[in-house]
C-alpha atoms as a PDB file:
ATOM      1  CA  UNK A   1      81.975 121.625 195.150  1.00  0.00           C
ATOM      2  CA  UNK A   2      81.424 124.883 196.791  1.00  0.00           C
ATOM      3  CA  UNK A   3      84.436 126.326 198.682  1.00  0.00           C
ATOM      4  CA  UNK A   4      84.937 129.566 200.868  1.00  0.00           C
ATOM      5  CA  UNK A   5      87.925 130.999 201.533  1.00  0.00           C
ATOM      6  CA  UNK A   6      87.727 132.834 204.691  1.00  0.00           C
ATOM      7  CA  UNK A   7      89.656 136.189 205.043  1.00  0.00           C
ATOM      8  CA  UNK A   8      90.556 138.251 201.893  1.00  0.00           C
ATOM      9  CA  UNK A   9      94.406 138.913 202.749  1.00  0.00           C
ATOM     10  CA  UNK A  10      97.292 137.477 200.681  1.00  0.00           C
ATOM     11  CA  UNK A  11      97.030 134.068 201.127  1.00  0.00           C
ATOM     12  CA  UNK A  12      93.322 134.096 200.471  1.00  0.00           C
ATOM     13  CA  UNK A  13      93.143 135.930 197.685  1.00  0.00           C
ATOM     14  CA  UNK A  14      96.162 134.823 195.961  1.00  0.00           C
ATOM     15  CA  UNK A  15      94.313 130.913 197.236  1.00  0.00           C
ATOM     16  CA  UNK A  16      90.683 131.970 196.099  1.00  0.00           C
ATOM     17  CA  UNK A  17      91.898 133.031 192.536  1.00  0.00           C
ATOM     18  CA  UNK A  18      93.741 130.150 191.784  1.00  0.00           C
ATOM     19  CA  UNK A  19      91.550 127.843 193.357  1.00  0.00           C
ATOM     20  CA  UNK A  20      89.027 130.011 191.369  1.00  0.00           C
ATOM     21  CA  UNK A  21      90.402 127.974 188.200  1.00  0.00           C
ATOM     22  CA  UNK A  22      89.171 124.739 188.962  1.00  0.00           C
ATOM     23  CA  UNK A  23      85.999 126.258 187.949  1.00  0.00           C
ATOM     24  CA  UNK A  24      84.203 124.917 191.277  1.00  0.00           C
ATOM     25  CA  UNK A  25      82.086 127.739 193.322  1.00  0.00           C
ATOM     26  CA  UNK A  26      84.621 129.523 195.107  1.00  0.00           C
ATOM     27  CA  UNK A  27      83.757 132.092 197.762  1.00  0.00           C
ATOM     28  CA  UNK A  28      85.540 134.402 199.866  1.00  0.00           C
ATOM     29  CA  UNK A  29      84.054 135.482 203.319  1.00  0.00           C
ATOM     30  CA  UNK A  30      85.272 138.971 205.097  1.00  0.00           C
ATOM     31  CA  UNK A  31      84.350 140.074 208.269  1.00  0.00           C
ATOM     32  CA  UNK A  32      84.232 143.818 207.045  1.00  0.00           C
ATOM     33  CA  UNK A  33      81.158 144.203 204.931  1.00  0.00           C
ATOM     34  CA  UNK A  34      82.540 147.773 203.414  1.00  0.00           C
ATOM     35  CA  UNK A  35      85.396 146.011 202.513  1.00  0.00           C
ATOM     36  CA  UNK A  36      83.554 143.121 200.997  1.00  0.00           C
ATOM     37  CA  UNK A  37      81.656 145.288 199.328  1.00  0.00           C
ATOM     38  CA  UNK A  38      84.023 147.488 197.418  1.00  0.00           C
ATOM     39  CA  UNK A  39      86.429 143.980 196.599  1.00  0.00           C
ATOM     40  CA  UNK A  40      83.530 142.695 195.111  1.00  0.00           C
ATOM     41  CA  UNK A  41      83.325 146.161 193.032  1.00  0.00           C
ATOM     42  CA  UNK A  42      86.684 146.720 191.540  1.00  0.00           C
ATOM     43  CA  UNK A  43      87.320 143.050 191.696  1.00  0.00           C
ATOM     44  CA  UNK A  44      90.395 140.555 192.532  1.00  0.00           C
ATOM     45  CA  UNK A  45      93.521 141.127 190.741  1.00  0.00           C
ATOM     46  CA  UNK A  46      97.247 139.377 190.891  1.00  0.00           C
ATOM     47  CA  UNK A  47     100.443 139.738 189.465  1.00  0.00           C
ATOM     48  CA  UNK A  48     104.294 138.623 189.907  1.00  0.00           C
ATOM     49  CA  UNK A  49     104.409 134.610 189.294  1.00  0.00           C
ATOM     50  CA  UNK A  50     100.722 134.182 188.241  1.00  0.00           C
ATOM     51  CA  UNK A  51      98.089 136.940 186.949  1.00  0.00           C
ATOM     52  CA  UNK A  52      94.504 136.908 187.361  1.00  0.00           C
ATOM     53  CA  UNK A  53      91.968 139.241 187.469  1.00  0.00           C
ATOM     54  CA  UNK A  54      88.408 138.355 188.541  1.00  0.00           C
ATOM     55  CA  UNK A  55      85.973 141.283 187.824  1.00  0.00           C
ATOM     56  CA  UNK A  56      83.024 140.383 190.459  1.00  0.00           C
ATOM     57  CA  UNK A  57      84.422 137.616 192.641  1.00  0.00           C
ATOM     58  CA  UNK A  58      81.863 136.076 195.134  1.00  0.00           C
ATOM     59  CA  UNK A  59      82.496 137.311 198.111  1.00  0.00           C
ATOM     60  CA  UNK A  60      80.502 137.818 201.299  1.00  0.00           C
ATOM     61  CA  UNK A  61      80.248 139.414 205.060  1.00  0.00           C
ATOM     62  CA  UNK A  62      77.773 137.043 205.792  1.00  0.00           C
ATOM     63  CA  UNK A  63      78.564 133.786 206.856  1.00  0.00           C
ATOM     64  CA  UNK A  64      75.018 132.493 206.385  1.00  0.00           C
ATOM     65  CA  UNK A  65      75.448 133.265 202.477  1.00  0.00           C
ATOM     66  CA  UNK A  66      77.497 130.144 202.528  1.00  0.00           C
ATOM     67  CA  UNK A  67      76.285 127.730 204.636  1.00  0.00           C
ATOM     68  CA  UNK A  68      76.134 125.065 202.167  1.00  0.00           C
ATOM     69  CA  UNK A  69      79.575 125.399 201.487  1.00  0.00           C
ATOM     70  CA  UNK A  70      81.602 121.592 201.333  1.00  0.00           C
ATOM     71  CA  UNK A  71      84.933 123.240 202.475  1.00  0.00           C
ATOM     72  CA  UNK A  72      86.016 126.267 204.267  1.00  0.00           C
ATOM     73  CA  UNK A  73      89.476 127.168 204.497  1.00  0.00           C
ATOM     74  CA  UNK A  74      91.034 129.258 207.019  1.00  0.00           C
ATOM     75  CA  UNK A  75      93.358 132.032 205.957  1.00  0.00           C
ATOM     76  CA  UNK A  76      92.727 134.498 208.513  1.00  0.00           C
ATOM     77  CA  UNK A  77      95.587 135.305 211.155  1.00  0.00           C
ATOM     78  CA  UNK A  78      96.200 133.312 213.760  1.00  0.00           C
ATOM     79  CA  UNK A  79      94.889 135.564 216.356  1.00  0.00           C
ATOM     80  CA  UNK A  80      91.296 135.953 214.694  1.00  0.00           C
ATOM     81  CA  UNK A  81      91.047 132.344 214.598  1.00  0.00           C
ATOM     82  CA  UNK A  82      88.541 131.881 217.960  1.00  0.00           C
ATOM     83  CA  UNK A  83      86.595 135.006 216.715  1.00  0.00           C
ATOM     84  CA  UNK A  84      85.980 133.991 213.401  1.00  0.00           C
ATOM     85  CA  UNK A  85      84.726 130.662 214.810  1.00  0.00           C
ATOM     86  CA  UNK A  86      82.263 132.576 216.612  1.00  0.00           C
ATOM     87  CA  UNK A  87      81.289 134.012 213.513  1.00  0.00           C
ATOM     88  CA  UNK A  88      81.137 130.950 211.104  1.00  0.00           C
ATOM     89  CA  UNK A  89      80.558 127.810 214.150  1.00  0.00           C
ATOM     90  CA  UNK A  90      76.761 127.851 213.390  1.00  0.00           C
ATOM     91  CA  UNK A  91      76.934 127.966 209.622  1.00  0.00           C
ATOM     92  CA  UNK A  92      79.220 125.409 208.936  1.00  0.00           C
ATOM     93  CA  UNK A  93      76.998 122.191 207.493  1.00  0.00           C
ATOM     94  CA  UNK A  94      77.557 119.110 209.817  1.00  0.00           C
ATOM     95  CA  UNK A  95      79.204 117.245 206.250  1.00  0.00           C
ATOM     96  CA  UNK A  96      81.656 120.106 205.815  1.00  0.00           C
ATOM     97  CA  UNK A  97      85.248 119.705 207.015  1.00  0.00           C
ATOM     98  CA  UNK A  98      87.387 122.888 207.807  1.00  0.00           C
ATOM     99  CA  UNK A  99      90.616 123.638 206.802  1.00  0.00           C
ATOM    100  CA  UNK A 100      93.403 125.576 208.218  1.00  0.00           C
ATOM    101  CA  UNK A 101      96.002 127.171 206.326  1.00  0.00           C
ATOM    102  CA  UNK A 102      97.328 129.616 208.735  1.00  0.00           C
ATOM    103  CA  UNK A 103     100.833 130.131 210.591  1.00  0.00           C
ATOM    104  CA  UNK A 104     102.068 128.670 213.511  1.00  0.00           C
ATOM    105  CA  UNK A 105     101.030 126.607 215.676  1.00  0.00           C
ATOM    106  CA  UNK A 106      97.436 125.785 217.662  1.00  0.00           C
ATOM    107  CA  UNK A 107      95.230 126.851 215.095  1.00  0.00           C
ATOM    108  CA  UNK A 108      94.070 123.279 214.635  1.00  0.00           C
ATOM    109  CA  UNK A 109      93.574 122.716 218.295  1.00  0.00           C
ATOM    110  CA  UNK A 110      91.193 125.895 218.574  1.00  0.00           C
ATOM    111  CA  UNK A 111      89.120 124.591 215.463  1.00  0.00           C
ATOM    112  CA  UNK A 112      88.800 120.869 217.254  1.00  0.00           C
ATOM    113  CA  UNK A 113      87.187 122.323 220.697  1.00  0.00           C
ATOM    114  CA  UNK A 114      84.725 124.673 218.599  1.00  0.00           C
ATOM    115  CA  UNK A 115      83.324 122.022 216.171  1.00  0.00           C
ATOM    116  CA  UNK A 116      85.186 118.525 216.309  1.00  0.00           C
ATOM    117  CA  UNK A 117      87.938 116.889 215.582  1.00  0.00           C
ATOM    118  CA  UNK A 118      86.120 114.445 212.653  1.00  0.00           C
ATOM    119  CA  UNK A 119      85.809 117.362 210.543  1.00  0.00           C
ATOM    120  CA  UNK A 120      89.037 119.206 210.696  1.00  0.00           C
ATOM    121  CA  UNK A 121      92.146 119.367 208.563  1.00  0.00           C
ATOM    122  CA  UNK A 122      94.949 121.439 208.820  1.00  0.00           C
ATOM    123  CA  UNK A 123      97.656 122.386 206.217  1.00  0.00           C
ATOM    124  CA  UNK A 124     100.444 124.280 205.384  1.00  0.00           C
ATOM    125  CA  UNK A 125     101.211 125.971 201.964  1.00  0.00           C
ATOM    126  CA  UNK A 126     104.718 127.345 200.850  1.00  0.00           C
ATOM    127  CA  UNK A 127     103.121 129.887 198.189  1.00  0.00           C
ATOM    128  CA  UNK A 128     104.132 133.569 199.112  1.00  0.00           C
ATOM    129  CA  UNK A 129     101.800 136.275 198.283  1.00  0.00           C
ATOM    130  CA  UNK A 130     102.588 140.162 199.149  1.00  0.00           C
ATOM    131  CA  UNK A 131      99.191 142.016 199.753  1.00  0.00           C
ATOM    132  CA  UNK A 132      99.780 145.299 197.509  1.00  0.00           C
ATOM    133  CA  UNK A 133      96.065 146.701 198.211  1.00  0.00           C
ATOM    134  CA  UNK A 134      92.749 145.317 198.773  1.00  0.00           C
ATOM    135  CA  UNK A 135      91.799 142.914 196.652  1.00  0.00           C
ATOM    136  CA  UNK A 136      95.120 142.810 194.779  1.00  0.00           C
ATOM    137  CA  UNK A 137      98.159 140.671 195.492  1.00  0.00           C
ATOM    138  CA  UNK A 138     101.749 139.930 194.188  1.00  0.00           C
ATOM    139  CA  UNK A 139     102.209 136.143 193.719  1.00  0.00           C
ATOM    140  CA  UNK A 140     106.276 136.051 195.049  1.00  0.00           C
ATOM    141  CA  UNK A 141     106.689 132.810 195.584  1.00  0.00           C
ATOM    142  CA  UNK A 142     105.990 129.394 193.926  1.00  0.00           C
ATOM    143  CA  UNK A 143     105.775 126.168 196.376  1.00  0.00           C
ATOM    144  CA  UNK A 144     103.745 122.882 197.686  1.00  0.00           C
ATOM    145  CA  UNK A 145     100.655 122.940 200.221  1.00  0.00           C
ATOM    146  CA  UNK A 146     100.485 119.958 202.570  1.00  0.00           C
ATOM    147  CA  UNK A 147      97.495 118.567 204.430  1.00  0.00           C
ATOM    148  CA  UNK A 148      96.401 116.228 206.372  1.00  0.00           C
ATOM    149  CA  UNK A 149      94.703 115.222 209.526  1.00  0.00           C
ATOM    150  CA  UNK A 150      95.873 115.059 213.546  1.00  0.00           C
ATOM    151  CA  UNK A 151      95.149 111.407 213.436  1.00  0.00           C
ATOM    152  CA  UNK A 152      96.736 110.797 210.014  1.00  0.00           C
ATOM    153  CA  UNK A 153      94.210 109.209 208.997  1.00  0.00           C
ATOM    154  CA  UNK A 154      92.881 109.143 205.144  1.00  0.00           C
ATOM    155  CA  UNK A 155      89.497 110.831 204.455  1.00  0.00           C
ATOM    156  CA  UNK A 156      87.511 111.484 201.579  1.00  0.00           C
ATOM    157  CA  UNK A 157      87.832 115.640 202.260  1.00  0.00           C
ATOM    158  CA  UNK A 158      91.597 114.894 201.872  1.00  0.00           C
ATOM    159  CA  UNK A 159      90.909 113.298 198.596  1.00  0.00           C
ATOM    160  CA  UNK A 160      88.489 115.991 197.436  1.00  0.00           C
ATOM    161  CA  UNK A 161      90.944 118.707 198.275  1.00  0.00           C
ATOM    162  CA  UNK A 162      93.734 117.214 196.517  1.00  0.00           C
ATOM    163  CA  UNK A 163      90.877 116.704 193.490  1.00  0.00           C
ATOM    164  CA  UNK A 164      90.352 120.462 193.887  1.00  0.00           C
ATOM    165  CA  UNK A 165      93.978 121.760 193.816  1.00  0.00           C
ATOM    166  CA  UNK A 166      95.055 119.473 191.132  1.00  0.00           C
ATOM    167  CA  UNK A 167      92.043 120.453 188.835  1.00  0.00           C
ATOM    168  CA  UNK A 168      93.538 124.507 189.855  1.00  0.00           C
ATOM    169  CA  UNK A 169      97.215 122.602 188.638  1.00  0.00           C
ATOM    170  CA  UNK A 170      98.489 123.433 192.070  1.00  0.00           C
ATOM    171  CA  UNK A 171     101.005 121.070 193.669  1.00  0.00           C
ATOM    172  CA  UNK A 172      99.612 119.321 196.902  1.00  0.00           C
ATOM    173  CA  UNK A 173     100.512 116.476 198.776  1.00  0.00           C
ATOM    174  CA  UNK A 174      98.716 114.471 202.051  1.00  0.00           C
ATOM    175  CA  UNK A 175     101.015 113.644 204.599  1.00  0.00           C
ATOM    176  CA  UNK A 176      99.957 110.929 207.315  1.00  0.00           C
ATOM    177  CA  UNK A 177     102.253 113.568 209.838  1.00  0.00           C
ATOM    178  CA  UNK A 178     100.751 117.009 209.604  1.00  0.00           C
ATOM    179  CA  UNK A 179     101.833 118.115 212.858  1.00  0.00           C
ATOM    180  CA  UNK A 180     105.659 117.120 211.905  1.00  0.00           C
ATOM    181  CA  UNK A 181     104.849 118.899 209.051  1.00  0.00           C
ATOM    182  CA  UNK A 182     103.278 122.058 210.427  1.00  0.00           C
ATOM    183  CA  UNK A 183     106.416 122.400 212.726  1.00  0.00           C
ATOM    184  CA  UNK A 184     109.037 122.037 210.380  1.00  0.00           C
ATOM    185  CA  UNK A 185     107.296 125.309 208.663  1.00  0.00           C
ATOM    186  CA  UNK A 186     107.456 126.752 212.264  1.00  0.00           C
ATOM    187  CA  UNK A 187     111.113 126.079 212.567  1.00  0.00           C
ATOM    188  CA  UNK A 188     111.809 127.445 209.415  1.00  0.00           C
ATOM    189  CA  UNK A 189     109.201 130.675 210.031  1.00  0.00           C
ATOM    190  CA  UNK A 190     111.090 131.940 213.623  1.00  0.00           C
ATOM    191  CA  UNK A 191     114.056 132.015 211.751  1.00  0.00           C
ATOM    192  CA  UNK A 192     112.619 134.462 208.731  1.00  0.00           C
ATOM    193  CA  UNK A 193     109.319 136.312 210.045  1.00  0.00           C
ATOM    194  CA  UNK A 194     110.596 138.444 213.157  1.00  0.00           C
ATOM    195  CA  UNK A 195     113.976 138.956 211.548  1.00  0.00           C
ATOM    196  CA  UNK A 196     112.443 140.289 208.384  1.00  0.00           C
ATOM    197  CA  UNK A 197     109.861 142.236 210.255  1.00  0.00           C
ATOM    198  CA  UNK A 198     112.473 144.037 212.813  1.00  0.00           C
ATOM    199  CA  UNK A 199     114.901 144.321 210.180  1.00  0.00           C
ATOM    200  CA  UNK A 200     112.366 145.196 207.475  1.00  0.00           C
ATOM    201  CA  UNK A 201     114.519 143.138 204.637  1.00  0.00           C
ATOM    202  CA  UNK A 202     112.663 140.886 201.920  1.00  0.00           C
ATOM    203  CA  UNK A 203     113.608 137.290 202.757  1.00  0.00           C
ATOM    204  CA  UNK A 204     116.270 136.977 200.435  1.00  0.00           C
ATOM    205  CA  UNK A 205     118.539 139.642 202.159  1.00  0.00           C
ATOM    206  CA  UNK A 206     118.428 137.894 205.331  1.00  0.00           C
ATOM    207  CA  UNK A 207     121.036 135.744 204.278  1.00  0.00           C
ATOM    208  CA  UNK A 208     123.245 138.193 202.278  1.00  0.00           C
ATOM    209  CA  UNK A 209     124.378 139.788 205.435  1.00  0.00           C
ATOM    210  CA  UNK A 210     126.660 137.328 208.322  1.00  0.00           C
ATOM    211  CA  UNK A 211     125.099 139.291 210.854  1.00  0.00           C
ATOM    212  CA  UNK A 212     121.638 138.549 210.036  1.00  0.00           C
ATOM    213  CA  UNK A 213     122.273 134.879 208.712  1.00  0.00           C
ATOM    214  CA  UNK A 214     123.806 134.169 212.250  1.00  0.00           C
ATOM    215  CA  UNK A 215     120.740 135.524 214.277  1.00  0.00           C
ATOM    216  CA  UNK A 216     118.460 133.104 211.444  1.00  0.00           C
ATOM    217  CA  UNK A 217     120.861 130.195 212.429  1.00  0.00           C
ATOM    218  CA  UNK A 218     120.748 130.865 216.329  1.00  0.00           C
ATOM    219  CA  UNK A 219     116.851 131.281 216.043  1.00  0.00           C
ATOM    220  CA  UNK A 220     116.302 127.846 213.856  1.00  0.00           C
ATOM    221  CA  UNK A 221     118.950 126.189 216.052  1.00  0.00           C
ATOM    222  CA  UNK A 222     116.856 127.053 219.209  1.00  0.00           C
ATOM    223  CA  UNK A 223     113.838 125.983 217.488  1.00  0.00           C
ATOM    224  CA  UNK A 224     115.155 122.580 216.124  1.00  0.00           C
ATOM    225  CA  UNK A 225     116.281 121.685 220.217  1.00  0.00           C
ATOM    226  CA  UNK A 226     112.837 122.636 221.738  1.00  0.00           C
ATOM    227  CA  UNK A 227     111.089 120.055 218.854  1.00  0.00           C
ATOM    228  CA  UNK A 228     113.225 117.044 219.199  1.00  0.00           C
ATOM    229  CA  UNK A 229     112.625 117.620 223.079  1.00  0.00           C
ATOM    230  CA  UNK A 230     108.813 117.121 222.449  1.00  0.00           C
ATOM    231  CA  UNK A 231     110.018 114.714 220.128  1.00  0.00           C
ATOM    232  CA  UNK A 232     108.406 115.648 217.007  1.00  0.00           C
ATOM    233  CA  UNK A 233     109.583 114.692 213.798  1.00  0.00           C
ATOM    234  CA  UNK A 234     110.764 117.030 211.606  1.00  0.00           C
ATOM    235  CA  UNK A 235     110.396 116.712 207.594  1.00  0.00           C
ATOM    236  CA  UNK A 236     114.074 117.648 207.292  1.00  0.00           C
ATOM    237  CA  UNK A 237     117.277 116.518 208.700  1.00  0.00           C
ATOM    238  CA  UNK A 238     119.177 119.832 208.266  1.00  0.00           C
ATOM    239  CA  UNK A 239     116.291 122.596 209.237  1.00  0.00           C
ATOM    240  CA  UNK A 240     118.931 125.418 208.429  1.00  0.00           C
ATOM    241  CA  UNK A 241     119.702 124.917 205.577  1.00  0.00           C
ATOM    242  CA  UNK A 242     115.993 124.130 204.616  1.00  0.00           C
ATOM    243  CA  UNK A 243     115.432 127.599 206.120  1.00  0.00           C
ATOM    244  CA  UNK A 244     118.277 129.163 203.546  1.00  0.00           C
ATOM    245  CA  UNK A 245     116.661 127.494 200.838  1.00  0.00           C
ATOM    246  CA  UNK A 246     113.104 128.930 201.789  1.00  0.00           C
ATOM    247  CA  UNK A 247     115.138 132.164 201.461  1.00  0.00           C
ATOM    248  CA  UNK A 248     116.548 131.753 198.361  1.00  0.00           C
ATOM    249  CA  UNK A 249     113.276 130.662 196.776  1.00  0.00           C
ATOM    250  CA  UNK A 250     111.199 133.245 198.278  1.00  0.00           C
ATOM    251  CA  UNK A 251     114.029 136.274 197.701  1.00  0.00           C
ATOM    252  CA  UNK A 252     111.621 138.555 196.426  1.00  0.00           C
ATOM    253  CA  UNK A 253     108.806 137.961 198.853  1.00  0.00           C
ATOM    254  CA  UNK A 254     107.930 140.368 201.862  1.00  0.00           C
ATOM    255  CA  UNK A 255     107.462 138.427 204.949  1.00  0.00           C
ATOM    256  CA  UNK A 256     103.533 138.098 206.432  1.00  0.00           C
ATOM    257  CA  UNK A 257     105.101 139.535 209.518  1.00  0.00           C
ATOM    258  CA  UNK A 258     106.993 142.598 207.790  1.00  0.00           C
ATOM    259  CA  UNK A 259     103.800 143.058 205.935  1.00  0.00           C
ATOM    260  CA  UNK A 260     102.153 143.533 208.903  1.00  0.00           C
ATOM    261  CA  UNK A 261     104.883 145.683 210.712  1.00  0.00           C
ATOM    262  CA  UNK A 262     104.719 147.861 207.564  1.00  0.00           C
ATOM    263  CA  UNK A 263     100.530 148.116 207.894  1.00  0.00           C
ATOM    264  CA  UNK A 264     101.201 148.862 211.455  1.00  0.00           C
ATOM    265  CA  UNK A 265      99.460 145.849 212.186  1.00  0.00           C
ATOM    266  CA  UNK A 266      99.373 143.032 214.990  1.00  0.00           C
ATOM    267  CA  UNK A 267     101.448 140.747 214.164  1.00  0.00           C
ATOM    268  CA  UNK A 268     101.708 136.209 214.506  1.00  0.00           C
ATOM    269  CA  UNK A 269     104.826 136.372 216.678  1.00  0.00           C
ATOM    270  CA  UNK A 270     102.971 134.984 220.154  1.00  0.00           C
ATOM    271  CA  UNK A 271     101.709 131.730 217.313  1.00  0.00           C
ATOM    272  CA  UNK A 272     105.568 131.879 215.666  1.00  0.00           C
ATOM    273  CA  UNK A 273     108.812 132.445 218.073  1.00  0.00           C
ATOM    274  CA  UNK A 274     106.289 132.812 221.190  1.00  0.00           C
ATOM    275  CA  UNK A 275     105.766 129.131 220.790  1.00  0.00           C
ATOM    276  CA  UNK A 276     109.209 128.190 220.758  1.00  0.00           C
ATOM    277  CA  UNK A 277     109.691 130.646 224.197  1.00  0.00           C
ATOM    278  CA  UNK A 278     106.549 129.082 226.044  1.00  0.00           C
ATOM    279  CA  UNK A 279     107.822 125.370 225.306  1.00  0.00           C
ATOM    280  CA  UNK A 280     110.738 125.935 225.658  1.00  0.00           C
ATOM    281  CA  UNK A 281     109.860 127.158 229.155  1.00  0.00           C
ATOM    282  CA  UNK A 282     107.873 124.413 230.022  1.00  0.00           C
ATOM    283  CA  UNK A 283     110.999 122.081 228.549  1.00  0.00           C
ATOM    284  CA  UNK A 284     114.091 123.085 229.978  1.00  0.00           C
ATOM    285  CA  UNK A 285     115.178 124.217 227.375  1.00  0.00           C
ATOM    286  CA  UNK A 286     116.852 128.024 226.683  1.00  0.00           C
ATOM    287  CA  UNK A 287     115.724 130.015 223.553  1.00  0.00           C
ATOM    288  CA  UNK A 288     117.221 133.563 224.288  1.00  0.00           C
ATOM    289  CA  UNK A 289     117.284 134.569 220.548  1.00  0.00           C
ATOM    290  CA  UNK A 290     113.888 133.815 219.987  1.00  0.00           C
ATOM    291  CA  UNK A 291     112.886 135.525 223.493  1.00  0.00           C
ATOM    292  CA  UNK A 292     114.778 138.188 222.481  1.00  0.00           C
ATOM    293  CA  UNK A 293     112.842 138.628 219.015  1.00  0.00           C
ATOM    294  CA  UNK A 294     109.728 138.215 220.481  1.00  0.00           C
ATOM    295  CA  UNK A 295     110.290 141.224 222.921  1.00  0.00           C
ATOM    296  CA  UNK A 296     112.142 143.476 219.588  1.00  0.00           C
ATOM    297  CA  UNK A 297     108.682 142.698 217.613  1.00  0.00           C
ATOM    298  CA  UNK A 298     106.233 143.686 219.996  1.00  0.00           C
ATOM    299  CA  UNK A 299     108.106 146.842 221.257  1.00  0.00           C
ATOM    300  CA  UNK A 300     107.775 148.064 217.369  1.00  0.00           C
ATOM    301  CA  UNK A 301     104.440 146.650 218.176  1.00  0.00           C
ATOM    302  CA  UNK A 302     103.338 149.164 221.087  1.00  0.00           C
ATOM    303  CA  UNK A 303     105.073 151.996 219.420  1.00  0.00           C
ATOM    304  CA  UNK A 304     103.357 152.170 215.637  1.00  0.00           C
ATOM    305  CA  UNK A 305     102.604 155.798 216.486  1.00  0.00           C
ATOM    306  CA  UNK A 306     106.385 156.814 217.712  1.00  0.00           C
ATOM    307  CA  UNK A 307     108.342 154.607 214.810  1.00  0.00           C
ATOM    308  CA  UNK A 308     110.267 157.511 212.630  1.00  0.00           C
END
């Protein structure tokens, strides 16, 4: 099986080198060619829960290099997604299926209009990885990826998938509702991500402080209302205290979003708490917390160059 791993960030290098063990032909694709270039130079390295170092990984710019691939899995942020379909549409083989292991939600939707729903499979994985440079990552965080497909239906990509984790000795599971699925990580992500990022705490200290723990509550709380209105079922009955858990487990791991605050990067929050906002607009129903850390994030957002 040939697999590419598309965007070299935490998740997909910490996802290529373990996947890596299976010893199928895993790729990684990056749409920087310099940077591609001097990864596949000094090579992939990891550390923290699981070490690896790979001294000339495949990797790519070109998207045509791996045409042939059988799977591609998205790892890119969520606001790349529609221009790194642009990029890979054409060179994906009508028999491969796609992927997506990204946050939030509407990834999956974007990959259905661009190349069809028969192919597609989205996923969610609750490994944490901390970039620490390029090409070198800190495993923080063990956990189970879930996929499946919009229709629930079983596929033989599902199967093959699951083949390709287990053979890495990753845990993985199919689940018949990966859209309950994907939102339960959502609900627990609005009440971690932002809060991390503004406060710039690891995940553990979130709930070491009332203060903080109380704006995670309020922002889960919000979350859990505007989900049961669209009536989606959640994967657990009591959301906070799945949240606390994710924070206990993960107490050591630096948020995607504080990562990217700390990069001075753009940020997920329109694809995390922004969804919560916008349906709850369209619901009736009030999320002022999560409003509220949607506006904090991308004020630190517009002002990388003032922050002291």
């Amino acid at each position: 099986m040939k697999v590419v791993v598309v965007g070299p960030g935490a998740i997909g290098i910490l996802l290529a080198g373990l996947l890596s063990k299976s010893k199928e032909d895993v790729w990684l694709l990056d749409k920087d060619a310099d940077r591609a270039a001097r990864i596949k130079k000094n090579g992939l390295r990891c550390e923290g829960l699981t070490s690896f170092k790979i001294a000339s990984p495949k990797i790519t710019s070109h998207p045509e290099d791996v045409k042939d691939a059988d799977v591609w899995f998205i790892c890119v942020k969520s606001y790349d997604t529609k221009n790194v379909l642009k990029k890979i549409a054409d060179h994906v083989a009508p028999q491969a299926s796609v992927l997506s292991l990204q946050n939030g939600i509407g990834n999956g939707e974007l990959l259905i209009e661009r190349l069809g729903g028969a192919r597609i499979l989205l996923g969610t994985t609750h490994m944490a990885s901390t970039l620490l440079e390029e090409g070198s990552v800190r495993h923080a965080g063990e956990g189970e990826t879930v996929i499946g497909r919009f229709d629930g239906t079983m596929s033989v990509t599902l199967k093959d998938v699951r083949e390709l984790f287990l053979k890495s000795k990753l845990p993985i599971k199919i689940s018949k509702d990966i859209n309950g699925v994907l939102w339960s990580k959502l609900v627990v992500n609005v009440g971690i991500n932002a809060l991390s990022g503004i406060l710039r705490l690891k995940n553990g200290r979130l709930i070491q402080s009332e203060n903080s723990h109380k704006i995670l509550r309020e922002a889960v709380t919000e979350a859990v209302k505007v989900a049961k209105r669209k009536r989606i079922k959640l994967m657990s009955d009591d959301c906070l205290a799945k949240a606390e858990s994710v924070c206990e487990a993960t107490a050591e791991n630096v948020s995607s979003m504080l990562q990217d605050i700390l990069n001075k990067k753009r940020t997920e929050i329109d694809f995390m708490n922004g969804v919560i906002v916008r349906q709850g607009e369209s619901l009736g129903v009030k999320t002022p917390v999560n409003a509220l850390l949607v506006d904090l994030i991308k004020t630190i957002e517009s002002h990388y160059s003032h922050i002291v």
